[in-house]
PDB file of N, CA and C in Angstrom:
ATOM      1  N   UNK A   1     -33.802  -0.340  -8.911  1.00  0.00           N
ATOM      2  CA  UNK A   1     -33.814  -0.355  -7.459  1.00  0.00           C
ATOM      3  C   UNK A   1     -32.715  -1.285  -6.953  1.00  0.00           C
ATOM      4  N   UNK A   2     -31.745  -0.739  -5.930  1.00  0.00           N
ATOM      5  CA  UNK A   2     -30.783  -1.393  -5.557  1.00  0.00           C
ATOM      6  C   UNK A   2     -31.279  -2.246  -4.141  1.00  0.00           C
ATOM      7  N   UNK A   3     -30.957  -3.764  -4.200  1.00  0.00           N
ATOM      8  CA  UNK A   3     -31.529  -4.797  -3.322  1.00  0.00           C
ATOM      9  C   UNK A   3     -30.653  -4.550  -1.861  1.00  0.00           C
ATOM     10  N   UNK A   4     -31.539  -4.805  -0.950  1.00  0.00           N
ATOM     11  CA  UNK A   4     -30.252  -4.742   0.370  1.00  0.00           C
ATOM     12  C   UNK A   4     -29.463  -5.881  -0.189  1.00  0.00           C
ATOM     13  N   UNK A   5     -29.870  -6.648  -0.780  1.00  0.00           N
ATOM     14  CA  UNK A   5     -28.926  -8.051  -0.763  1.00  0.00           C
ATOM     15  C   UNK A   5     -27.035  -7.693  -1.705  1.00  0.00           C
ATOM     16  N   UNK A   6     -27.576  -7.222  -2.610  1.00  0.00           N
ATOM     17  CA  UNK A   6     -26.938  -6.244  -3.989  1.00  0.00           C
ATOM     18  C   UNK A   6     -25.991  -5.216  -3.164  1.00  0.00           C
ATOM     19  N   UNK A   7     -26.581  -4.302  -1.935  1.00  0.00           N
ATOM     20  CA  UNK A   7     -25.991  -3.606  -1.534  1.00  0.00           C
ATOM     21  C   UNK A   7     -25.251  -4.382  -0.396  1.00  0.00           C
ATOM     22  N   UNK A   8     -25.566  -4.900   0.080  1.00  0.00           N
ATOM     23  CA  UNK A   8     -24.724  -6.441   1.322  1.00  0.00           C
ATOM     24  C   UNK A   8     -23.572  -6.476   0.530  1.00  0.00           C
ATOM     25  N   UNK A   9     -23.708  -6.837  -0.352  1.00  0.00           N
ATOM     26  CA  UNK A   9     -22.515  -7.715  -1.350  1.00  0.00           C
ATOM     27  C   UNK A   9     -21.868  -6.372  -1.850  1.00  0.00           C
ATOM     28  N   UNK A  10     -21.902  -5.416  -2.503  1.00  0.00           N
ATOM     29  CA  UNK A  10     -20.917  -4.334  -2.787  1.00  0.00           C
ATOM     30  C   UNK A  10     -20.120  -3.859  -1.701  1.00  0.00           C
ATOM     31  N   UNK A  11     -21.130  -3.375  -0.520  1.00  0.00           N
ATOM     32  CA  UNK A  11     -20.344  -3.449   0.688  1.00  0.00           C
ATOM     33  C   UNK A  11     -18.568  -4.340   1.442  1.00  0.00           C
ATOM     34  N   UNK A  12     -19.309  -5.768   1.075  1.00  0.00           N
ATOM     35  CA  UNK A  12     -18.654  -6.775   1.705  1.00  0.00           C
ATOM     36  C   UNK A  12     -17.213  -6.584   0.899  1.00  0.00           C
ATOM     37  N   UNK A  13     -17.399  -6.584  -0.474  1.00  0.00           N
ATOM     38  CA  UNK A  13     -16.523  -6.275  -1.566  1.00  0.00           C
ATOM     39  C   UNK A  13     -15.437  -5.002  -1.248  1.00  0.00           C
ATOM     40  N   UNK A  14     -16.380  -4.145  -0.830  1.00  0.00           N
ATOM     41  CA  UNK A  14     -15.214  -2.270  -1.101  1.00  0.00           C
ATOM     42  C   UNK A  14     -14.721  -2.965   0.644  1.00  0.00           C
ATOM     43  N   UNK A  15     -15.013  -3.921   1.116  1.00  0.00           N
ATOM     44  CA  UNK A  15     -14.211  -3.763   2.627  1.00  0.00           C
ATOM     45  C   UNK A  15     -12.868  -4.735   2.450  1.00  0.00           C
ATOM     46  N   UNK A  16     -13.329  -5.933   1.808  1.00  0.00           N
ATOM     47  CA  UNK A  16     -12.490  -6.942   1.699  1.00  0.00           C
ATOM     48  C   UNK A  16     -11.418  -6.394   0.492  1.00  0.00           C
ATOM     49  N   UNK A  17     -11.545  -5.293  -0.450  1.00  0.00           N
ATOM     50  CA  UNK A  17     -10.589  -3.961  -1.178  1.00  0.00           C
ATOM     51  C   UNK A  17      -9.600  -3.372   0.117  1.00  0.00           C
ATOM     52  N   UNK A  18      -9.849  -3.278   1.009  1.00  0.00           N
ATOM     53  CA  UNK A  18      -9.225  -2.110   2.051  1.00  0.00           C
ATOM     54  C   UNK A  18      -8.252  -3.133   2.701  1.00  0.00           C
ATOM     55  N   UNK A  19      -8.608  -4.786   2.927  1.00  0.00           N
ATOM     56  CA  UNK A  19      -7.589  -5.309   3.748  1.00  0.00           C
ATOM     57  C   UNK A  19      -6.636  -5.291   3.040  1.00  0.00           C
ATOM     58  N   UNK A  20      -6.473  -5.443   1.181  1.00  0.00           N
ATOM     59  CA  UNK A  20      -5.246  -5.609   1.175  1.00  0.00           C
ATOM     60  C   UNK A  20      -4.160  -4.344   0.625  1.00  0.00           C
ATOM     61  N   UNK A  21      -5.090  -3.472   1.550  1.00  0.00           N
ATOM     62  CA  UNK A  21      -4.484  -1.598   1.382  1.00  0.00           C
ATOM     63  C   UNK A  21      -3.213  -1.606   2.313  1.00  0.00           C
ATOM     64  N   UNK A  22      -1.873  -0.657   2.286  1.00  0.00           N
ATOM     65  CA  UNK A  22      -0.976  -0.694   3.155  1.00  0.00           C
ATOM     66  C   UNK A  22      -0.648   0.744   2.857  1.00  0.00           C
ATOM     67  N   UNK A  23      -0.186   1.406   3.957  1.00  0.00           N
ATOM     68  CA  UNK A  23       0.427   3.063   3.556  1.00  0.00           C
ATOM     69  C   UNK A  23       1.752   3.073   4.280  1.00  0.00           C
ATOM     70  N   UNK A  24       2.680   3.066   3.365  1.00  0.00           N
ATOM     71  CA  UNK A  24       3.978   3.414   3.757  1.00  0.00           C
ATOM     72  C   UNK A  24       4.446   4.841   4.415  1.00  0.00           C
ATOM     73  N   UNK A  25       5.063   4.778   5.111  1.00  0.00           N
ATOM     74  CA  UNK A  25       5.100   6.572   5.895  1.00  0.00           C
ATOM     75  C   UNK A  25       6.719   6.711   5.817  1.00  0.00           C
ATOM     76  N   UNK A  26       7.076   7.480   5.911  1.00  0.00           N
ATOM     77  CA  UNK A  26       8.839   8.438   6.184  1.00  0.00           C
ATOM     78  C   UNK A  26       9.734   7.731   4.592  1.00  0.00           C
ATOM     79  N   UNK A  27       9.302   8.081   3.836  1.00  0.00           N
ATOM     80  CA  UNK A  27       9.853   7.275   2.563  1.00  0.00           C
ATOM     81  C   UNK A  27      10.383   8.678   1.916  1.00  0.00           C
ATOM     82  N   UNK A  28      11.036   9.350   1.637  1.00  0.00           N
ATOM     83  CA  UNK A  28      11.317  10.445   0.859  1.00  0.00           C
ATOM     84  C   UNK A  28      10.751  10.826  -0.891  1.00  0.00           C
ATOM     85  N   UNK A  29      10.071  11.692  -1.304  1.00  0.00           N
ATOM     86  CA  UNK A  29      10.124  11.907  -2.511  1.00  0.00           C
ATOM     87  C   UNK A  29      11.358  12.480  -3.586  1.00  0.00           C
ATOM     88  N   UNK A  30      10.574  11.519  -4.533  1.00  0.00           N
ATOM     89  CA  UNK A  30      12.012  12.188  -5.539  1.00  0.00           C
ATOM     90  C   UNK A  30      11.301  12.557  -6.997  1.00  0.00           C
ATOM     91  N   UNK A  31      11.654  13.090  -7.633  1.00  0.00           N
ATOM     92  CA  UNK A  31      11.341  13.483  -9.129  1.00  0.00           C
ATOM     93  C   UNK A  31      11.235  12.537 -10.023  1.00  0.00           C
ATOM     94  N   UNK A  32      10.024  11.937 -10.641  1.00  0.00           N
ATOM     95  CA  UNK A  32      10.190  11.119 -11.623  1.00  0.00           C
ATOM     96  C   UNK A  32      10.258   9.910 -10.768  1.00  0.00           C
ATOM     97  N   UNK A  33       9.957   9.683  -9.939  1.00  0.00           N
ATOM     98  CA  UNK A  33      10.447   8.263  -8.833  1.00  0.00           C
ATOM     99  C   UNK A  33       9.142   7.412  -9.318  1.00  0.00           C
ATOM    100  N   UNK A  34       9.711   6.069  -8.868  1.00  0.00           N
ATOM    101  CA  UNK A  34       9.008   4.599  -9.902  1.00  0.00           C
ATOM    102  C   UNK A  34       8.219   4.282  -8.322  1.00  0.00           C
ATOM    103  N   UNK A  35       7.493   4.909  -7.656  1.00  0.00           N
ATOM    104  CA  UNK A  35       6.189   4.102  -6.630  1.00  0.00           C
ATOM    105  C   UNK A  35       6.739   2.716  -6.097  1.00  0.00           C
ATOM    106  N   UNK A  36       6.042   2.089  -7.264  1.00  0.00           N
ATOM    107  CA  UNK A  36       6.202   0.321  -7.208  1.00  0.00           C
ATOM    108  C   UNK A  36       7.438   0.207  -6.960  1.00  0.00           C
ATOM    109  N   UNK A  37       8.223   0.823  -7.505  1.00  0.00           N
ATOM    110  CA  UNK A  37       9.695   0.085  -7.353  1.00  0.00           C
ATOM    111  C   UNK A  37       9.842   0.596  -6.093  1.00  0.00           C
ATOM    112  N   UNK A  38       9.940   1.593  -5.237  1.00  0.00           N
ATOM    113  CA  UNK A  38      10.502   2.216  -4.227  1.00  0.00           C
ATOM    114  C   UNK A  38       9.809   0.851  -2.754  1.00  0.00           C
ATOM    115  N   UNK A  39       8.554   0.231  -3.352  1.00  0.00           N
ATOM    116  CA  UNK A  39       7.676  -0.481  -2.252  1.00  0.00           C
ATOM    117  C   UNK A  39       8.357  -1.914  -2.337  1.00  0.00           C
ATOM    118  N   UNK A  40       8.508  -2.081  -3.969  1.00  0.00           N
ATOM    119  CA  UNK A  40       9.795  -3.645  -3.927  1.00  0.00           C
ATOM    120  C   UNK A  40      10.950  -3.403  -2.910  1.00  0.00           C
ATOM    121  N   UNK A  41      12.078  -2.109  -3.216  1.00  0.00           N
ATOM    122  CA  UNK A  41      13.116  -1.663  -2.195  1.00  0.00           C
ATOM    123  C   UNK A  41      12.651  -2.214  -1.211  1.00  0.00           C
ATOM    124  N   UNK A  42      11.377  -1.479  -0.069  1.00  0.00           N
ATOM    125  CA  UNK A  42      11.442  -2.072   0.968  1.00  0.00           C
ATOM    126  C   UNK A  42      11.066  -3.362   1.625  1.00  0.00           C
ATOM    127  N   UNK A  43      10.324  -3.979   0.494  1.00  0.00           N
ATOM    128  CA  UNK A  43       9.821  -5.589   0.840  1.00  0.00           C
ATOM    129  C   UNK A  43      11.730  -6.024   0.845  1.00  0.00           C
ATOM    130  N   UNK A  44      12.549  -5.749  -0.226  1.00  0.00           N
ATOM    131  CA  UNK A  44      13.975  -6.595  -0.210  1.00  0.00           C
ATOM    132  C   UNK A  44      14.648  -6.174   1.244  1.00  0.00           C
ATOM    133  N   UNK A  45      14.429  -4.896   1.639  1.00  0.00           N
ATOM    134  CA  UNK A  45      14.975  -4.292   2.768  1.00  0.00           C
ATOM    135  C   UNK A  45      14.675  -4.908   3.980  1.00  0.00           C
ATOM    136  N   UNK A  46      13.494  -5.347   3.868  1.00  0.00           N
ATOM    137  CA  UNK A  46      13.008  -6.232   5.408  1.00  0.00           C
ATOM    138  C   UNK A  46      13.331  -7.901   4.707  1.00  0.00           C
ATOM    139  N   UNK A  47      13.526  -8.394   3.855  1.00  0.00           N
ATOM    140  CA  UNK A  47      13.841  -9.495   3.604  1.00  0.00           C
ATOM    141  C   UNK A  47      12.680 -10.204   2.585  1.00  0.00           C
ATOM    142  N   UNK A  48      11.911  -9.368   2.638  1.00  0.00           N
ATOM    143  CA  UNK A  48      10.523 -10.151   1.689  1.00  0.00           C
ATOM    144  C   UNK A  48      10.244 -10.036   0.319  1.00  0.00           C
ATOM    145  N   UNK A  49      10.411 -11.142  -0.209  1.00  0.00           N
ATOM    146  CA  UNK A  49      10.645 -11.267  -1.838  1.00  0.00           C
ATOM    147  C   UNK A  49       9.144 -11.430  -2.245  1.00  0.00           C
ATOM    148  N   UNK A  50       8.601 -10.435  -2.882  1.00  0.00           N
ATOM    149  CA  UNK A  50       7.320  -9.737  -3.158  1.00  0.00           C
ATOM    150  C   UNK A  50       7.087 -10.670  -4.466  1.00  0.00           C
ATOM    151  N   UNK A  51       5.835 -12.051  -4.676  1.00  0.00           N
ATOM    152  CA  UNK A  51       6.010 -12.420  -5.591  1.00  0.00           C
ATOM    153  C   UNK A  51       5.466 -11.581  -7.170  1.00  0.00           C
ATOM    154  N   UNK A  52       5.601 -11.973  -8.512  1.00  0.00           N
ATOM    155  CA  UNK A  52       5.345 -10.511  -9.535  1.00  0.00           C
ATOM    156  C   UNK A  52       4.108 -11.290  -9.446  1.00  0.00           C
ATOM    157  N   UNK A  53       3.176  -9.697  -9.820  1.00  0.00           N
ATOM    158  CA  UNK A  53       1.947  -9.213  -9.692  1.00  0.00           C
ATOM    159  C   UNK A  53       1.589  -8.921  -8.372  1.00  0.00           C
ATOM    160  N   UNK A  54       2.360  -8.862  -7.479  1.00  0.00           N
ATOM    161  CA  UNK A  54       1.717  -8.768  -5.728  1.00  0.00           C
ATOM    162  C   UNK A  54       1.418  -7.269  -6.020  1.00  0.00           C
ATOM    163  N   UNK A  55       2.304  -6.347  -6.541  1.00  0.00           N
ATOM    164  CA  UNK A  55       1.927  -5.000  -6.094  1.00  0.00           C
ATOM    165  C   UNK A  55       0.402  -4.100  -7.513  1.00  0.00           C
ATOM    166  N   UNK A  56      -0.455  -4.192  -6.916  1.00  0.00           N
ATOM    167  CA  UNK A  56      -1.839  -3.900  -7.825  1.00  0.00           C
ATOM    168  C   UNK A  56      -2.099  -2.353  -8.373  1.00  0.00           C
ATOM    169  N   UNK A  57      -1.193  -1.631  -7.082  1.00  0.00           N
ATOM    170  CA  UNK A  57      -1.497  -0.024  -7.465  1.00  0.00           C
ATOM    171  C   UNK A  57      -0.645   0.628  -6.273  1.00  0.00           C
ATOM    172  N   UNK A  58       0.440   1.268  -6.571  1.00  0.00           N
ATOM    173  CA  UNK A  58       1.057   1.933  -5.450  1.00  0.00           C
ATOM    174  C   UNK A  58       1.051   3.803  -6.237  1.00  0.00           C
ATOM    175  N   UNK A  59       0.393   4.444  -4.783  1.00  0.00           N
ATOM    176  CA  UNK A  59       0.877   6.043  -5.369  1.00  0.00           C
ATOM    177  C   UNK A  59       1.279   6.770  -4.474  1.00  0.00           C
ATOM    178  N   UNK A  60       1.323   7.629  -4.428  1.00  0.00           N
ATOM    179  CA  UNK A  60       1.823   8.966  -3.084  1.00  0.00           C
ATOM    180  C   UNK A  60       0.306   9.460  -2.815  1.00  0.00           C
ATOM    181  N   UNK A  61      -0.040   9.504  -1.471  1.00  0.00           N
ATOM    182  CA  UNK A  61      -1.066  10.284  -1.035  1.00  0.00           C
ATOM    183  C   UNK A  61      -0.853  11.575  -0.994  1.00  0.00           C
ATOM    184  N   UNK A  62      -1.199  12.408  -2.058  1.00  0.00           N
ATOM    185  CA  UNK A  62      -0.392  13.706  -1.899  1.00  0.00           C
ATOM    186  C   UNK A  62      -1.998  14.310  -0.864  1.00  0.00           C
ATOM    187  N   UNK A  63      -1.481  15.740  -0.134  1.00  0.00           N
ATOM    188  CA  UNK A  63      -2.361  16.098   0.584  1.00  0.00           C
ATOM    189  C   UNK A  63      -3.591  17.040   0.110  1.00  0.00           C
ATOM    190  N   UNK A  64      -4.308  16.956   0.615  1.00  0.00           N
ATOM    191  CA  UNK A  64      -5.245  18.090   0.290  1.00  0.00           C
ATOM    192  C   UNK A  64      -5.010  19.492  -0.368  1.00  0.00           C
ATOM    193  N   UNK A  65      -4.061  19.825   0.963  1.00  0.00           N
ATOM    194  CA  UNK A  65      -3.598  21.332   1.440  1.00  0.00           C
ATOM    195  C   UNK A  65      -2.500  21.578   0.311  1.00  0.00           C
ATOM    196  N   UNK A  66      -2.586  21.970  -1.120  1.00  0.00           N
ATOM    197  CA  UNK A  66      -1.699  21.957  -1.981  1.00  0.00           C
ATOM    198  C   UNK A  66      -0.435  22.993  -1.763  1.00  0.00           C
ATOM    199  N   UNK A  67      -0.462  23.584  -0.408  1.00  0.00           N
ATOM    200  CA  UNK A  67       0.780  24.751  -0.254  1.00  0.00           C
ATOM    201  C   UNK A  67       1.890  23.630   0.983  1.00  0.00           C
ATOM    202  N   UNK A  68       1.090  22.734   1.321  1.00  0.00           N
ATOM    203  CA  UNK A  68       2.054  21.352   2.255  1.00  0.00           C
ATOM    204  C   UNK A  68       3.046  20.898   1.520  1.00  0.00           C
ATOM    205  N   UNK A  69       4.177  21.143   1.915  1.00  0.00           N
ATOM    206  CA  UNK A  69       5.351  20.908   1.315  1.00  0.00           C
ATOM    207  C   UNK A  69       5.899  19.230   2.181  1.00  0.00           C
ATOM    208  N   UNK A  70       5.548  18.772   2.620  1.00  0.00           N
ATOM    209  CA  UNK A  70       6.232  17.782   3.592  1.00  0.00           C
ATOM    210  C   UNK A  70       7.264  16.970   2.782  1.00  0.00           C
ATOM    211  N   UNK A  71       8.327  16.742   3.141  1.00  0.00           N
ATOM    212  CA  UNK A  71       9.459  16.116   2.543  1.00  0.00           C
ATOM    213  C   UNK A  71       8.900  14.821   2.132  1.00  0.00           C
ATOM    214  N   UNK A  72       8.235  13.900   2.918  1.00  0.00           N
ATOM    215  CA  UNK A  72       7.426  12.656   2.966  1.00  0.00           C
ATOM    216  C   UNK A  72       6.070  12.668   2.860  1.00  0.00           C
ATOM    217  N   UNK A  73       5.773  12.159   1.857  1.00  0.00           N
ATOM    218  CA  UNK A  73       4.420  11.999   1.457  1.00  0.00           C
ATOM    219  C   UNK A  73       3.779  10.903   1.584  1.00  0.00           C
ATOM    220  N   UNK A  74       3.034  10.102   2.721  1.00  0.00           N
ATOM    221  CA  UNK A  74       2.769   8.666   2.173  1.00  0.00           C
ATOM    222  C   UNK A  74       2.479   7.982   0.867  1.00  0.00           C
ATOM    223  N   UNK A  75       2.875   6.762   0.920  1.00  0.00           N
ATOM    224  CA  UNK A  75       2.380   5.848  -0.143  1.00  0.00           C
ATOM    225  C   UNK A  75       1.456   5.107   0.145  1.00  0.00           C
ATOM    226  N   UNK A  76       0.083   4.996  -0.715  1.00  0.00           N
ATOM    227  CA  UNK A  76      -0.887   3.542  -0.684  1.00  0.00           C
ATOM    228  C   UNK A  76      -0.327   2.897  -1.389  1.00  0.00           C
ATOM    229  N   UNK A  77      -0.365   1.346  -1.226  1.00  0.00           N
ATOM    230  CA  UNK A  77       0.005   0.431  -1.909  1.00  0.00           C
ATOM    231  C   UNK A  77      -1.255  -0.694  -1.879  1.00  0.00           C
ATOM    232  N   UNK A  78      -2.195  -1.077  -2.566  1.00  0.00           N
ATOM    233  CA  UNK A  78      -2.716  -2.313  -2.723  1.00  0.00           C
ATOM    234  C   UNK A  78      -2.169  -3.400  -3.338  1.00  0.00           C
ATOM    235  N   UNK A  79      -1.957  -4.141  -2.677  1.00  0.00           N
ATOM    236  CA  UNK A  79      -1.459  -5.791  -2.944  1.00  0.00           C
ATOM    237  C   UNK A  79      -2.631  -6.696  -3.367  1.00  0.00           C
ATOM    238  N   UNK A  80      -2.101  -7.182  -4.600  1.00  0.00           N
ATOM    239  CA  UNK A  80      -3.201  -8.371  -5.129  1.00  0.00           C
ATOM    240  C   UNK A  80      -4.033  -9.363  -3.965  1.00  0.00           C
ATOM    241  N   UNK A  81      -3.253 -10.041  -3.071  1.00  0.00           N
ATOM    242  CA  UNK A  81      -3.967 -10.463  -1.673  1.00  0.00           C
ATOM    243  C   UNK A  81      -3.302  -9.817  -0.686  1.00  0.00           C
ATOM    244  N   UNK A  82      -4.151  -9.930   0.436  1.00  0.00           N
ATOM    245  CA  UNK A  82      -3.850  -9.290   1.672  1.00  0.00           C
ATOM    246  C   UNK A  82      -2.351 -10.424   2.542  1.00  0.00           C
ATOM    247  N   UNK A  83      -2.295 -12.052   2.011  1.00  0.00           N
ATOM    248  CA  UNK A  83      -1.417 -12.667   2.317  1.00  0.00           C
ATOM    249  C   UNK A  83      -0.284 -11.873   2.258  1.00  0.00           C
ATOM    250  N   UNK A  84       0.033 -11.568   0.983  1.00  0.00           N
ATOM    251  CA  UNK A  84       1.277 -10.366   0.398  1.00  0.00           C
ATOM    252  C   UNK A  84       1.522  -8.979   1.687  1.00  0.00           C
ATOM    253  N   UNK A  85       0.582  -8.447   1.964  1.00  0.00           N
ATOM    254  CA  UNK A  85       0.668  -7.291   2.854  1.00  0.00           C
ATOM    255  C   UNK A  85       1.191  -8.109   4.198  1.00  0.00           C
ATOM    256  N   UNK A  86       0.343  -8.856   4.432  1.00  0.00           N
ATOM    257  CA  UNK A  86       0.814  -9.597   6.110  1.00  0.00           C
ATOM    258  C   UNK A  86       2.199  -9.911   5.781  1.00  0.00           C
ATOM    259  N   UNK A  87       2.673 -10.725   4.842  1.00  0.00           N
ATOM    260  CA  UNK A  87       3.718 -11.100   4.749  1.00  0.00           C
ATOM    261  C   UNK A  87       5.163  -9.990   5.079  1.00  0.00           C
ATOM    262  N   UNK A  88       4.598  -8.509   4.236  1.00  0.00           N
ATOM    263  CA  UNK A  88       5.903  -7.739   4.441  1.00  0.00           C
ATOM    264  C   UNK A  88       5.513  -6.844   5.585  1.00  0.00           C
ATOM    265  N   UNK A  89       4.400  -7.074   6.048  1.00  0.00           N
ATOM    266  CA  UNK A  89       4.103  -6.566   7.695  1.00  0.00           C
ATOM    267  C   UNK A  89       5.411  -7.282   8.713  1.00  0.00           C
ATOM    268  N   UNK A  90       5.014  -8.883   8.207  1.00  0.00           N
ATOM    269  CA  UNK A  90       6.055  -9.947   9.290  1.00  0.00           C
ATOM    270  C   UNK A  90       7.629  -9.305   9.034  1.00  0.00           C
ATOM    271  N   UNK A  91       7.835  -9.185   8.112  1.00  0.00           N
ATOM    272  CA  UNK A  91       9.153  -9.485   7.409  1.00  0.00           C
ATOM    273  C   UNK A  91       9.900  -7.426   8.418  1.00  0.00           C
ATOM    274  N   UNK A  92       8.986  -6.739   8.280  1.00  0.00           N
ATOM    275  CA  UNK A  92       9.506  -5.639   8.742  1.00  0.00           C
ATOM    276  C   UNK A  92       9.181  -5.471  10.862  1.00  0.00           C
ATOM    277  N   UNK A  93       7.845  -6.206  10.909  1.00  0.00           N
ATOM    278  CA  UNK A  93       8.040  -6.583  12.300  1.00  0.00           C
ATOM    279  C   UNK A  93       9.626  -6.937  12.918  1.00  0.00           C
ATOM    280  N   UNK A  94       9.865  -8.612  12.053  1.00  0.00           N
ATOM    281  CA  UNK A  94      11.084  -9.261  12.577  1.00  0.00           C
ATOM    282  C   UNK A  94      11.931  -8.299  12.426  1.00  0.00           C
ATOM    283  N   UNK A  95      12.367  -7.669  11.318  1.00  0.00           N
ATOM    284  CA  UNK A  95      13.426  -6.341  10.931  1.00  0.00           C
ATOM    285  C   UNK A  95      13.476  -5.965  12.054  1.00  0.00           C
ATOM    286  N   UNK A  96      11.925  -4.859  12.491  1.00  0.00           N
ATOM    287  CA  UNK A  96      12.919  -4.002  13.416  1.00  0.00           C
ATOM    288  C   UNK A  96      12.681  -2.359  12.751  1.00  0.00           C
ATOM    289  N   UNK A  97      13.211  -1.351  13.330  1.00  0.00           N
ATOM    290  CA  UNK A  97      13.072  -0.215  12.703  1.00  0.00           C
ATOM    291  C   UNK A  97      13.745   0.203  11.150  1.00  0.00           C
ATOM    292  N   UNK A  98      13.519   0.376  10.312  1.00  0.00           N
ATOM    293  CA  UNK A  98      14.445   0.567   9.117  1.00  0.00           C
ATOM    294  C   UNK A  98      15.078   1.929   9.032  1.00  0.00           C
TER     295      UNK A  98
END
């Protein structure tokens, strides 16, 4: 039997998972392309030197609709802390449009 208390706490857990979620949008796909590396590119691109281990799991959200061809596919990226995400949030704020 699962405790509300047990379930409180898994909860609190899969939410405090999501802050340090980020989805990159208008990024182009390529064949064989390295994820992680393409998400370092843009932390250097806005100026933010991503320290190693920040990036935990980066992939392409491919879509449902498997006949969607879209040139751009988002990326999730989870960052080891959410500090890391704010950080290349700031760094592309100050940027500006890329």
């Amino acid at each position: 039997m699962v405790t509300p208390q047990l379930e409180l706490e898994v909860d609190r857990l899969a939410r405090a998972e999501l802050t340090n979620n980020m989805v990159i949008l208008g990024l182009p796909s390529t064949k064989d392309e390295d994820v992680g590396d393409l998400v370092r590119k843009v932390a250097t691109s806005v100026g933010y030197n991503l320290p190693e281990g920040a990036i935990k799991e980066a992939k392409r959200l491919f879509p449902k609709d498997k006949n969607n061809t879209r040139a751009t596919i988002p990326i999730k990226v989870t960052f080891s802390d959410e500090r890391i995400k704010e950080g290349l949030f700031a760094g592309k704020k100050a940027r500006g449009q890329l």
